[in-house]
C-alpha atoms as a PDB file:
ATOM      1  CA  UNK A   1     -12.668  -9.538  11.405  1.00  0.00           C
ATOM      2  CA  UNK A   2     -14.535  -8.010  13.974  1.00  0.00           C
ATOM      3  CA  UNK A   3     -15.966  -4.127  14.515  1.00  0.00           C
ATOM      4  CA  UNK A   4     -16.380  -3.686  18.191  1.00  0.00           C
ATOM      5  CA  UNK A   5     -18.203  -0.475  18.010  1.00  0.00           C
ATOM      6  CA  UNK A   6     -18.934   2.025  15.825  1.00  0.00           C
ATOM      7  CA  UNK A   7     -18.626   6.431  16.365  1.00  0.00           C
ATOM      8  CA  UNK A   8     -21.062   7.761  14.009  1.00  0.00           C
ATOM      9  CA  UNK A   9     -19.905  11.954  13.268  1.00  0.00           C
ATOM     10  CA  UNK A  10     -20.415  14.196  10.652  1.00  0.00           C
ATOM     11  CA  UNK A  11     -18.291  17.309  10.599  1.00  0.00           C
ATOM     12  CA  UNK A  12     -18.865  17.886  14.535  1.00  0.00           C
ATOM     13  CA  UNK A  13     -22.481  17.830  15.038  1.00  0.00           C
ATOM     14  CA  UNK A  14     -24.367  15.165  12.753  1.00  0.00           C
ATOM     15  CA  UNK A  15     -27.780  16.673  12.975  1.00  0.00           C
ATOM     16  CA  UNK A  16     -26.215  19.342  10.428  1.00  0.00           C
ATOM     17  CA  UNK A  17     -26.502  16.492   7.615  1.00  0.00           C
ATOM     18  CA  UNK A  18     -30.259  16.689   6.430  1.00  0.00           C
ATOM     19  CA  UNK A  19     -29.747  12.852   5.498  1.00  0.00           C
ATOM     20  CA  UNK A  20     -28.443  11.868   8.768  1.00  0.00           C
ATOM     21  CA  UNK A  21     -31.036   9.299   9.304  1.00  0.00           C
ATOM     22  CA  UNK A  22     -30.572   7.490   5.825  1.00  0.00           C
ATOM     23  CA  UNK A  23     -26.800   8.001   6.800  1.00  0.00           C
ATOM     24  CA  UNK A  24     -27.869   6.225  10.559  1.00  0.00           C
ATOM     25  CA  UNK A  25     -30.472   3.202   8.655  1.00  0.00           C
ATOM     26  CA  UNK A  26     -27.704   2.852   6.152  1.00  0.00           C
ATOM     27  CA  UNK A  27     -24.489   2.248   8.103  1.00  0.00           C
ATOM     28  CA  UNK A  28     -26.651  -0.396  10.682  1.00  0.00           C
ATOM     29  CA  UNK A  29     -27.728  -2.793   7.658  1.00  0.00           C
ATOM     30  CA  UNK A  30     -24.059  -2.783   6.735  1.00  0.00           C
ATOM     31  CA  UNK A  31     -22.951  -3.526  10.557  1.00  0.00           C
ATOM     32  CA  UNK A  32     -26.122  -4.685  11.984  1.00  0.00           C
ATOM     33  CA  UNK A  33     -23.894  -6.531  15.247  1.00  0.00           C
ATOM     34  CA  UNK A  34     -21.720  -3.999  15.837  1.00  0.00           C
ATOM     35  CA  UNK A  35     -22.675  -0.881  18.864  1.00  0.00           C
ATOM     36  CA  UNK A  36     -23.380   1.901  17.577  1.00  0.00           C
ATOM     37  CA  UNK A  37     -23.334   5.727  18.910  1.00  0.00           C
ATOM     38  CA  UNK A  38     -23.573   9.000  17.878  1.00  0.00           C
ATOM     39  CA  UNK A  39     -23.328  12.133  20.115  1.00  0.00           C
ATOM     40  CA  UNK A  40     -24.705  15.270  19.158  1.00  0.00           C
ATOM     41  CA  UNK A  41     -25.287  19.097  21.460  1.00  0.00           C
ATOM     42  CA  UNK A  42     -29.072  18.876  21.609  1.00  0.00           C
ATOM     43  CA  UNK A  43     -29.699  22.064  19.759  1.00  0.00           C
ATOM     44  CA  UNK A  44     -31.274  20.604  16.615  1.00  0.00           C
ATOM     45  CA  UNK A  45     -33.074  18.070  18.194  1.00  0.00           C
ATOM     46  CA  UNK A  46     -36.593  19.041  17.269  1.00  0.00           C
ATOM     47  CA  UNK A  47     -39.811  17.095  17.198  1.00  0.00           C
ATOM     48  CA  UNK A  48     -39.244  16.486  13.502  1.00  0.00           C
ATOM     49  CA  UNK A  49     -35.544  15.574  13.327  1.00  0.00           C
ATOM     50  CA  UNK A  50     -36.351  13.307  16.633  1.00  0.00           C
ATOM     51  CA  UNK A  51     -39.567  11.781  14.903  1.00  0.00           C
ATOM     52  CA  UNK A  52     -36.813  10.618  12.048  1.00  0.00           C
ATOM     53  CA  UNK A  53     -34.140   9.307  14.071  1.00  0.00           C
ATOM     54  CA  UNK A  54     -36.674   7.500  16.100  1.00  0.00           C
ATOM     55  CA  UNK A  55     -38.430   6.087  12.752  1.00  0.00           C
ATOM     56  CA  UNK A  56     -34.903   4.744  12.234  1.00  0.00           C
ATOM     57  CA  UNK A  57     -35.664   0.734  12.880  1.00  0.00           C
ATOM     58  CA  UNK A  58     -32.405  -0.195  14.170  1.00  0.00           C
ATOM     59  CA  UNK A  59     -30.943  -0.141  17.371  1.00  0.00           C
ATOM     60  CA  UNK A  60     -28.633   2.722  18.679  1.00  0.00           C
ATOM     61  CA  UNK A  61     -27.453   5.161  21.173  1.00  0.00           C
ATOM     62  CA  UNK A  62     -27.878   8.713  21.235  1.00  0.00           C
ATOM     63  CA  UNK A  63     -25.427  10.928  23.554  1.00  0.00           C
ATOM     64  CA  UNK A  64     -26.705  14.593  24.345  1.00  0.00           C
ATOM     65  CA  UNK A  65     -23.166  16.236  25.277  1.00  0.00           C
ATOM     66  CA  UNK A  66     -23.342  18.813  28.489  1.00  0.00           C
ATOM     67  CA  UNK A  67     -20.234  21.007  29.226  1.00  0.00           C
ATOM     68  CA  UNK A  68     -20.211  21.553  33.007  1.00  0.00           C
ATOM     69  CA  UNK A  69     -23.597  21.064  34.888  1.00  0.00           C
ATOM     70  CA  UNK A  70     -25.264  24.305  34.516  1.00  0.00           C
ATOM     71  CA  UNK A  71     -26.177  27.339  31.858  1.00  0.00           C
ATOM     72  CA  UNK A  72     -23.224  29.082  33.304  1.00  0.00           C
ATOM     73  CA  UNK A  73     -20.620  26.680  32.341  1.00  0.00           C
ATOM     74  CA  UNK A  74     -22.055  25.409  29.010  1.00  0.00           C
ATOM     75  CA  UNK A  75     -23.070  28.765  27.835  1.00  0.00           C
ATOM     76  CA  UNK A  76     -19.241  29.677  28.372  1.00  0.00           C
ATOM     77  CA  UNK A  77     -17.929  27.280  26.181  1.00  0.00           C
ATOM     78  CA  UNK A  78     -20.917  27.107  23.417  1.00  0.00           C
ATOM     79  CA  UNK A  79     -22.550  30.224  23.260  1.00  0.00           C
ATOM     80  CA  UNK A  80     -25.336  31.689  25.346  1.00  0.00           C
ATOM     81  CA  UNK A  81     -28.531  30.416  25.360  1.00  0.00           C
ATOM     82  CA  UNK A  82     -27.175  27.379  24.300  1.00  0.00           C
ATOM     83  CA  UNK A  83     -28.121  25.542  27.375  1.00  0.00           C
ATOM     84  CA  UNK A  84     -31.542  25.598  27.170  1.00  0.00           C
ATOM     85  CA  UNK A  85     -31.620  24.755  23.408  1.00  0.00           C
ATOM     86  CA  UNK A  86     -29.633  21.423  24.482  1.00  0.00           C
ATOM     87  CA  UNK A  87     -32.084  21.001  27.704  1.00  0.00           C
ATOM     88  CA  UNK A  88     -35.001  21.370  25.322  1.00  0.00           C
ATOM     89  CA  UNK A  89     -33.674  19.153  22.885  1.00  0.00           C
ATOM     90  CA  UNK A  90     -32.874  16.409  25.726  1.00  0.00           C
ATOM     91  CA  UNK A  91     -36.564  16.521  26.961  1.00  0.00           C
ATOM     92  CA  UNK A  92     -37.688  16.576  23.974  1.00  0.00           C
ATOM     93  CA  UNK A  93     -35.613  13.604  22.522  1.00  0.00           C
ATOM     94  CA  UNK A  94     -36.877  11.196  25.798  1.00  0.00           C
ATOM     95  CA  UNK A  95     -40.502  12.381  25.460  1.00  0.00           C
ATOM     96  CA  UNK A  96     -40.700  11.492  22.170  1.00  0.00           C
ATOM     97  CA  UNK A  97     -39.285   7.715  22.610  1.00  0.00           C
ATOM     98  CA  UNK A  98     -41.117   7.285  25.837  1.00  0.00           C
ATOM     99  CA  UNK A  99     -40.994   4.959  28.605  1.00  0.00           C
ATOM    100  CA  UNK A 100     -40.776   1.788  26.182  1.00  0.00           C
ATOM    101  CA  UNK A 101     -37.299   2.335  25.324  1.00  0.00           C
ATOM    102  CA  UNK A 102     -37.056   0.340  22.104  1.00  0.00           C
ATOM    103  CA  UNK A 103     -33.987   0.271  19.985  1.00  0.00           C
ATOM    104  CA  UNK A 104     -33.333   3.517  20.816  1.00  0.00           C
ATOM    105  CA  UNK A 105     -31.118   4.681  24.053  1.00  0.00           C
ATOM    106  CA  UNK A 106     -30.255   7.629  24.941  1.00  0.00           C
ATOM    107  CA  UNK A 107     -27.269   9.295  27.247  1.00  0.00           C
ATOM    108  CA  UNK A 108     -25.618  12.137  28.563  1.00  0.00           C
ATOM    109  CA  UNK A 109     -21.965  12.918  27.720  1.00  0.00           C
ATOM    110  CA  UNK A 110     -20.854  15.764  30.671  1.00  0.00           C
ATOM    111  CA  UNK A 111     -17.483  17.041  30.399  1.00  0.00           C
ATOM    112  CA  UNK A 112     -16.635  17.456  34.373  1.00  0.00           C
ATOM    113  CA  UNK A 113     -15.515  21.303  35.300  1.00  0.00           C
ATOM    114  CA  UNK A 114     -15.677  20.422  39.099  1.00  0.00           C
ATOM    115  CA  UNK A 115     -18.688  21.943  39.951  1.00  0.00           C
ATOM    116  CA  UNK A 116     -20.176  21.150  43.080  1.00  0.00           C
ATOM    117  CA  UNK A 117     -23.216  19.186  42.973  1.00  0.00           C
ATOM    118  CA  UNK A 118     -25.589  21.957  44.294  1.00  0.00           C
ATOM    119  CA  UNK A 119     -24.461  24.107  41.540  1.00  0.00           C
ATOM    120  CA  UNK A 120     -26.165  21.705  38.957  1.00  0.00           C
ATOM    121  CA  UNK A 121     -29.568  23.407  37.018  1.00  0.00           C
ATOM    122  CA  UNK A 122     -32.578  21.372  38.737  1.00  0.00           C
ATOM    123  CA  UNK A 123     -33.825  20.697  35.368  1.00  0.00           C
ATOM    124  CA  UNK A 124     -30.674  19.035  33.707  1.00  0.00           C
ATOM    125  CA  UNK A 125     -30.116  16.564  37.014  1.00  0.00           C
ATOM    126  CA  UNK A 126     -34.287  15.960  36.459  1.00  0.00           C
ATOM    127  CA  UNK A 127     -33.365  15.006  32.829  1.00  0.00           C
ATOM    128  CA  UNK A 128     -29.960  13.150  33.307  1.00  0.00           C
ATOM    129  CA  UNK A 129     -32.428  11.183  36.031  1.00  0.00           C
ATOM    130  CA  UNK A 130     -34.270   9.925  33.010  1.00  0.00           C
ATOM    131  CA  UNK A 131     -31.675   8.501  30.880  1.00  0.00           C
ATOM    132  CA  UNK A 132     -29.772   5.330  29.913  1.00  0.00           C
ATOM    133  CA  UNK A 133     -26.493   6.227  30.525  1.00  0.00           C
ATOM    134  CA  UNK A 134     -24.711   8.901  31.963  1.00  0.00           C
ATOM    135  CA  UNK A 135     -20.831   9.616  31.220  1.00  0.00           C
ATOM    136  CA  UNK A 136     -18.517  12.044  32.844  1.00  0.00           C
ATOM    137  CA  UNK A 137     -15.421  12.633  31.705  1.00  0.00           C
ATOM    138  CA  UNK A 138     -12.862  15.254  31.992  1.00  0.00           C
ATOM    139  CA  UNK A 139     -12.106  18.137  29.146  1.00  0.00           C
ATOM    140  CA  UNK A 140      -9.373  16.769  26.670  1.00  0.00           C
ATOM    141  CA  UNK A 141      -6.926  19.383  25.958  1.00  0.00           C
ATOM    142  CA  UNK A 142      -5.461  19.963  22.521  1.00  0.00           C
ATOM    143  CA  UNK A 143      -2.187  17.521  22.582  1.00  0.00           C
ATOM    144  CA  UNK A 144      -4.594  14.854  23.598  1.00  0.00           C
ATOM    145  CA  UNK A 145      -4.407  14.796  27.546  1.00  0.00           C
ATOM    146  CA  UNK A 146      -7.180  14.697  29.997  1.00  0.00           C
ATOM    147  CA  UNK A 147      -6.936  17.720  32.527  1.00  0.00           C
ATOM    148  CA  UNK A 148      -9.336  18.459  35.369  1.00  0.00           C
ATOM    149  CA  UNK A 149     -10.558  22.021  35.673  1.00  0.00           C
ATOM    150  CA  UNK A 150     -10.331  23.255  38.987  1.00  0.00           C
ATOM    151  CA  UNK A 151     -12.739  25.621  39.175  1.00  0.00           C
ATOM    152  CA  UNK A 152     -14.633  27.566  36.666  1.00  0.00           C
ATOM    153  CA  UNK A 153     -12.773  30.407  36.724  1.00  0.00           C
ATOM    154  CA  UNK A 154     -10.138  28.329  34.741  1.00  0.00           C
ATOM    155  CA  UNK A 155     -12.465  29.251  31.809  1.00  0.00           C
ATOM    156  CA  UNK A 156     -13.505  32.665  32.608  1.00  0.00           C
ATOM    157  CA  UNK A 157     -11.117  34.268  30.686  1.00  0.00           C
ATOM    158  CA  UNK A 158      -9.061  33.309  27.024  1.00  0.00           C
ATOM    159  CA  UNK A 159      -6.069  34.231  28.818  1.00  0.00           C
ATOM    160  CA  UNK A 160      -6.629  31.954  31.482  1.00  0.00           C
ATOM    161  CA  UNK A 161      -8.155  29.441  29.293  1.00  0.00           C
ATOM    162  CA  UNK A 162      -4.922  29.621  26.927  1.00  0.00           C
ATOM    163  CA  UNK A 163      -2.420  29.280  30.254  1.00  0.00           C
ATOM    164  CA  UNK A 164      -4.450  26.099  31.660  1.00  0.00           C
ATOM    165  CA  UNK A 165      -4.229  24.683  27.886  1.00  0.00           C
ATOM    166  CA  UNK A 166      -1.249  25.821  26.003  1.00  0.00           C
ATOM    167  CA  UNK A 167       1.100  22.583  25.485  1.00  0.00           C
ATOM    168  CA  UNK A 168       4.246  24.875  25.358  1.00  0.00           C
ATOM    169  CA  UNK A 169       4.369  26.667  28.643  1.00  0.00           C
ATOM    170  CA  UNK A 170       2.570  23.849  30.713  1.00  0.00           C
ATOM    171  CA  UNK A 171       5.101  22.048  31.695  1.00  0.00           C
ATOM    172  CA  UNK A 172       3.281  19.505  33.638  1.00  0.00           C
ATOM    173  CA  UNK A 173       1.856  18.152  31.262  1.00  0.00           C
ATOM    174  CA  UNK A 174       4.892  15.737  29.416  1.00  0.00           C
ATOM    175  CA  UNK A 175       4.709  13.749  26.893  1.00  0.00           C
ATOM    176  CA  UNK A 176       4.240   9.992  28.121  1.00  0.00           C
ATOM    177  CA  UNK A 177       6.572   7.491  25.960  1.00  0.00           C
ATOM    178  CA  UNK A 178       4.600   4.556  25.036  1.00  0.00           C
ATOM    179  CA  UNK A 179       1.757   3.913  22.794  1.00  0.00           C
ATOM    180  CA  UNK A 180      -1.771   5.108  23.689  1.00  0.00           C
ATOM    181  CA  UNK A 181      -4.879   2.623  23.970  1.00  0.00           C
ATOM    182  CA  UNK A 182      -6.119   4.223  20.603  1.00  0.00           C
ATOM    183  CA  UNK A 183      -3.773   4.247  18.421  1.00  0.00           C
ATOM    184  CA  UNK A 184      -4.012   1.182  15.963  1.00  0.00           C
ATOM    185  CA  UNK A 185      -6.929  -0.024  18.132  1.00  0.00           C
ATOM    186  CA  UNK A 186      -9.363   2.615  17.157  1.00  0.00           C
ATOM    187  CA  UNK A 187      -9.646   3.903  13.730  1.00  0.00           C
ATOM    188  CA  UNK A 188     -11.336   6.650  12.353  1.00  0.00           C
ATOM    189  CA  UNK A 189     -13.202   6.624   8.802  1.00  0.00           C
ATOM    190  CA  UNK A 190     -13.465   9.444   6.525  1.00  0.00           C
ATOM    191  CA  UNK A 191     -16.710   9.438   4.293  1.00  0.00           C
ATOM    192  CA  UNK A 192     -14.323   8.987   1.216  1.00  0.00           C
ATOM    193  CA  UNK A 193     -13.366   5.474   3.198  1.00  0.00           C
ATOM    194  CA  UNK A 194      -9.578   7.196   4.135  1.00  0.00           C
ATOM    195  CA  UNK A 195      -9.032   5.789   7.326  1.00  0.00           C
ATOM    196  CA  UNK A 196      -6.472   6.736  10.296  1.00  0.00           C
ATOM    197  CA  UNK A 197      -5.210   5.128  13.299  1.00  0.00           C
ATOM    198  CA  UNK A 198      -6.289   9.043  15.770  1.00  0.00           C
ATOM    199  CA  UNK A 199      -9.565  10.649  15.994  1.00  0.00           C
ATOM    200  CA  UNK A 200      -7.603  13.628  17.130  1.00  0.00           C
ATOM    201  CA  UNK A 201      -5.476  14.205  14.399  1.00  0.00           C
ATOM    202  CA  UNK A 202      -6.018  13.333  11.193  1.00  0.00           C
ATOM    203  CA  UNK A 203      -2.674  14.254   9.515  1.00  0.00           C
ATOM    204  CA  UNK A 204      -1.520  11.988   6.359  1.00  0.00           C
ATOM    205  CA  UNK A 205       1.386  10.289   8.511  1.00  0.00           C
ATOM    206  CA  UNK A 206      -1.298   8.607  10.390  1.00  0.00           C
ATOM    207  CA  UNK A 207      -3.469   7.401   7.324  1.00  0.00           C
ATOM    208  CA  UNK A 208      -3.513   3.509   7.096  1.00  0.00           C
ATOM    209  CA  UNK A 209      -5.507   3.522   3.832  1.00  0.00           C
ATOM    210  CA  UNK A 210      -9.076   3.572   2.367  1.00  0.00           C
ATOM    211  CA  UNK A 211     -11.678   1.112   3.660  1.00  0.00           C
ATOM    212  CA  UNK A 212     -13.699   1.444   0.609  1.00  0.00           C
ATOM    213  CA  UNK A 213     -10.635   0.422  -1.757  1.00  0.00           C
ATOM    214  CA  UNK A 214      -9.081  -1.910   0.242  1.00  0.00           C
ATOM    215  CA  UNK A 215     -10.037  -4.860   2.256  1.00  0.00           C
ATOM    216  CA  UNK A 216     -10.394  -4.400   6.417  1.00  0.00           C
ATOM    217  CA  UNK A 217      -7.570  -6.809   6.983  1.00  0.00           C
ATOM    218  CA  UNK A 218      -5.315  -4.933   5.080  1.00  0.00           C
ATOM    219  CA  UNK A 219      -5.930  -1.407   6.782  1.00  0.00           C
ATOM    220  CA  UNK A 220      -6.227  -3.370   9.982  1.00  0.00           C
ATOM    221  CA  UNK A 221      -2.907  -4.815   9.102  1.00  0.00           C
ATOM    222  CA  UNK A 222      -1.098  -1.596   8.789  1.00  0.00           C
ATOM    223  CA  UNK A 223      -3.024   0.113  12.162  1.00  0.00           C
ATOM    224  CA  UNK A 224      -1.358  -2.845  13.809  1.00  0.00           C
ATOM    225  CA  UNK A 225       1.967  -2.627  12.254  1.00  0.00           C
ATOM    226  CA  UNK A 226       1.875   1.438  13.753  1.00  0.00           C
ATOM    227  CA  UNK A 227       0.799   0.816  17.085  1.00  0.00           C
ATOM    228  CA  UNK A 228       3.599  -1.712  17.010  1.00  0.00           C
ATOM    229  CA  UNK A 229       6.812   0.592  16.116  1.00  0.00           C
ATOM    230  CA  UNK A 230       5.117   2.959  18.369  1.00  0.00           C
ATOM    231  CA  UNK A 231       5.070   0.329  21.632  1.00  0.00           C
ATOM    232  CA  UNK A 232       8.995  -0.644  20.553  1.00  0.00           C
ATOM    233  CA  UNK A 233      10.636   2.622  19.559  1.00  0.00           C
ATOM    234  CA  UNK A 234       8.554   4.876  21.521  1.00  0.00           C
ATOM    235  CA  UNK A 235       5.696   7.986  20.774  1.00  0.00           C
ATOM    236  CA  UNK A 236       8.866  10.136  19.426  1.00  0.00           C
ATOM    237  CA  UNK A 237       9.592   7.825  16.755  1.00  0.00           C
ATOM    238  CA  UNK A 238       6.251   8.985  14.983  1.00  0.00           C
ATOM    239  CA  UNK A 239       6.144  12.233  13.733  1.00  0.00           C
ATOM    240  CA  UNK A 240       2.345  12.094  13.844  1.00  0.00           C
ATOM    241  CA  UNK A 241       2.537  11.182  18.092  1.00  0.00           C
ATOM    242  CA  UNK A 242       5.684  12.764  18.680  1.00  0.00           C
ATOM    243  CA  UNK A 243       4.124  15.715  20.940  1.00  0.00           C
ATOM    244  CA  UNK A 244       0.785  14.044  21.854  1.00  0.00           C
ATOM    245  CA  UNK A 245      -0.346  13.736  25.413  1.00  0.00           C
ATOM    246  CA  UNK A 246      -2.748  11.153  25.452  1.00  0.00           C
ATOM    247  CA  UNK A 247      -1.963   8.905  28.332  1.00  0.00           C
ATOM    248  CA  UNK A 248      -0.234   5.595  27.881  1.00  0.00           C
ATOM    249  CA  UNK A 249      -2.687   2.271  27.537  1.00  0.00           C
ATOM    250  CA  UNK A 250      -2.223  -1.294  26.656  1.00  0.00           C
ATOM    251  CA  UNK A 251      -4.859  -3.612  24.391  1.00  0.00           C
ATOM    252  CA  UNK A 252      -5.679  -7.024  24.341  1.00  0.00           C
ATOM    253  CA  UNK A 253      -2.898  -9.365  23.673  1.00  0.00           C
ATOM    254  CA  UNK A 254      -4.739 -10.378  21.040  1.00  0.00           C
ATOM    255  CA  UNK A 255      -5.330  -7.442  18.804  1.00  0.00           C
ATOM    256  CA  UNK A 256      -1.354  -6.606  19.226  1.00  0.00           C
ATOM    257  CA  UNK A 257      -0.946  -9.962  17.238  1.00  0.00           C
ATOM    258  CA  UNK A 258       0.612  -9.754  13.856  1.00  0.00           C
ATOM    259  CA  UNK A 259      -2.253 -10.541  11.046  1.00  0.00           C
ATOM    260  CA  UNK A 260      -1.711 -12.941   8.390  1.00  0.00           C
ATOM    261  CA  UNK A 261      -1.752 -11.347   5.139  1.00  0.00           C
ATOM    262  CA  UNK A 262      -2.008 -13.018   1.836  1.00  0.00           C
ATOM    263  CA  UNK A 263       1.043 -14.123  -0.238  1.00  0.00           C
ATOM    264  CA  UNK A 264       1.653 -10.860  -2.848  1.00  0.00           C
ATOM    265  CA  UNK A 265       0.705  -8.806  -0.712  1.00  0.00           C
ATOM    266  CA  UNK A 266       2.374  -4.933  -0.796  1.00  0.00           C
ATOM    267  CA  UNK A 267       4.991  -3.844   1.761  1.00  0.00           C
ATOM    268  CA  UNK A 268       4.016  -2.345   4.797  1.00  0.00           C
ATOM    269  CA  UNK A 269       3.803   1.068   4.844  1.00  0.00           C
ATOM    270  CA  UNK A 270       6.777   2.961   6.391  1.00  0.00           C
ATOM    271  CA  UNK A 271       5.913   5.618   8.916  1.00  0.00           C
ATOM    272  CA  UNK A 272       7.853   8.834  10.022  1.00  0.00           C
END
């Protein structure tokens, strides 16, 4: 059994746990092989919390997440002044670990609202210029599909933001057939060990069991055994999936395989 890489959260920003660090140094001893990131909006990255995390002696990634390229567009969608908190919490993140990058890396997760390039804040492309990696991706709308904004005035308004993002009178958005790349391929962890086969939606049908009660191969077992009625009776069949818009993806042949379980082991789950 393998973990190819690991999503650190807590609750949406993990900075909001106080132990976050212990909770970072704890889950690397137990998985010291496997990648492991953690995003977070910048904001509480002060000189103290940063001095922690960096005290942390294990290796990691850090992603500082950007909406747009400018205080205009990121203030929109988290609050004004919120720009400059996440700018100061950036530059003060990459001071602090310093040109000897360590075990620490640090990126920049931008959600892309088609803003032209001149439009980007001088100081954000003088700080994305300094780090590791940097992502851009477009926003992910509630049933689960990717949707480029086409300007910002998409966003200007909740009416408009509802009509570019409500799943029932946006027609062009349907609802592909087959299985996603995610689903019984990436798994999402509860901190009671419940795990589930979306990181969208975390609804009991899609609960493959508890990684702290069970062994890996089992849970792993039944992730597989969803993603496989999925791929041969189609997204509908699962009441979970049935209106989700992620797009269609295959896997590796090999993690499609069926797993060997031990003799006595329970049925498979059955999922509606």
């Amino acid at each position: 059994m393998e973990v190819k890489g690991i999503h650190l959260n807590w609750r949406g920003e993990p900075l909001m746990n106080p132990y976050f660090a212990e909770l970072l140094a704890i889950t690397r001893r137990l998985l010291p092989h496997s990648p492991l990131q953690w995003h977070t909006n910048g904001t509480l990255l002060t000189p103290k919390r940063v001095k922690e995390i960096l005290a942390v002696p294990y290796s990691h990634t850090i992603y500082v997440s950007i909406d747009g390229g400018n205080q205009a567009s990121h203030d929109l969608n988290r609050g004004e002044g919120s720009f400059q908190k996440t700018m100061r919490g950036l530059r003060t993140l990459l001071d602090l670990r310093g040109r000897d990058h360590g075990h620490v890396r640090v990126g920049v997760y931008q959600i892309d609202l088609n803003e032209p390039l001149e439009d980007y804040d001088p100081e954000f492309l003088e700080l994305v210029a300094r780090v590791d990696n940097h992502v851009k991706v477009t926003p992910l709308l509630p049933g689960g599909a990717h949707h480029k904004i086409r300007e910002l005035d998409d966003l200007e308004s909740d009416e408009a933001l509802h009509r570019r993002m409500s799943q029932d009178i946006n027609p062009s958005l349907p609802v592909p057939t087959g299985a996603c790349f995610w689903a019984g391929h990436t798994l999402c962890m509860a901190p009671d060990g419940e795990t589930s086969i979306c990181v969208i939606s975390h609804g009991a049908q899609g609960v493959v069991g508890n990684l702290m009660t069970e062994t890996a191969e089992t849970v792993v077992g039944r992730a597989v055994d969803f993603r496989r009625r999925m791929a041969e009776d189609g997204r509908q069949s699962l009441l979970l999936c049935a209106g989700c818009r992620k797009p269609e993806g295959e896997i590796h042949a090999k993690h499609t395989a069926a797993l060997r379980r031990a003799d006595g082991r329970e049925p498979a789950r059955q999922y509606a």
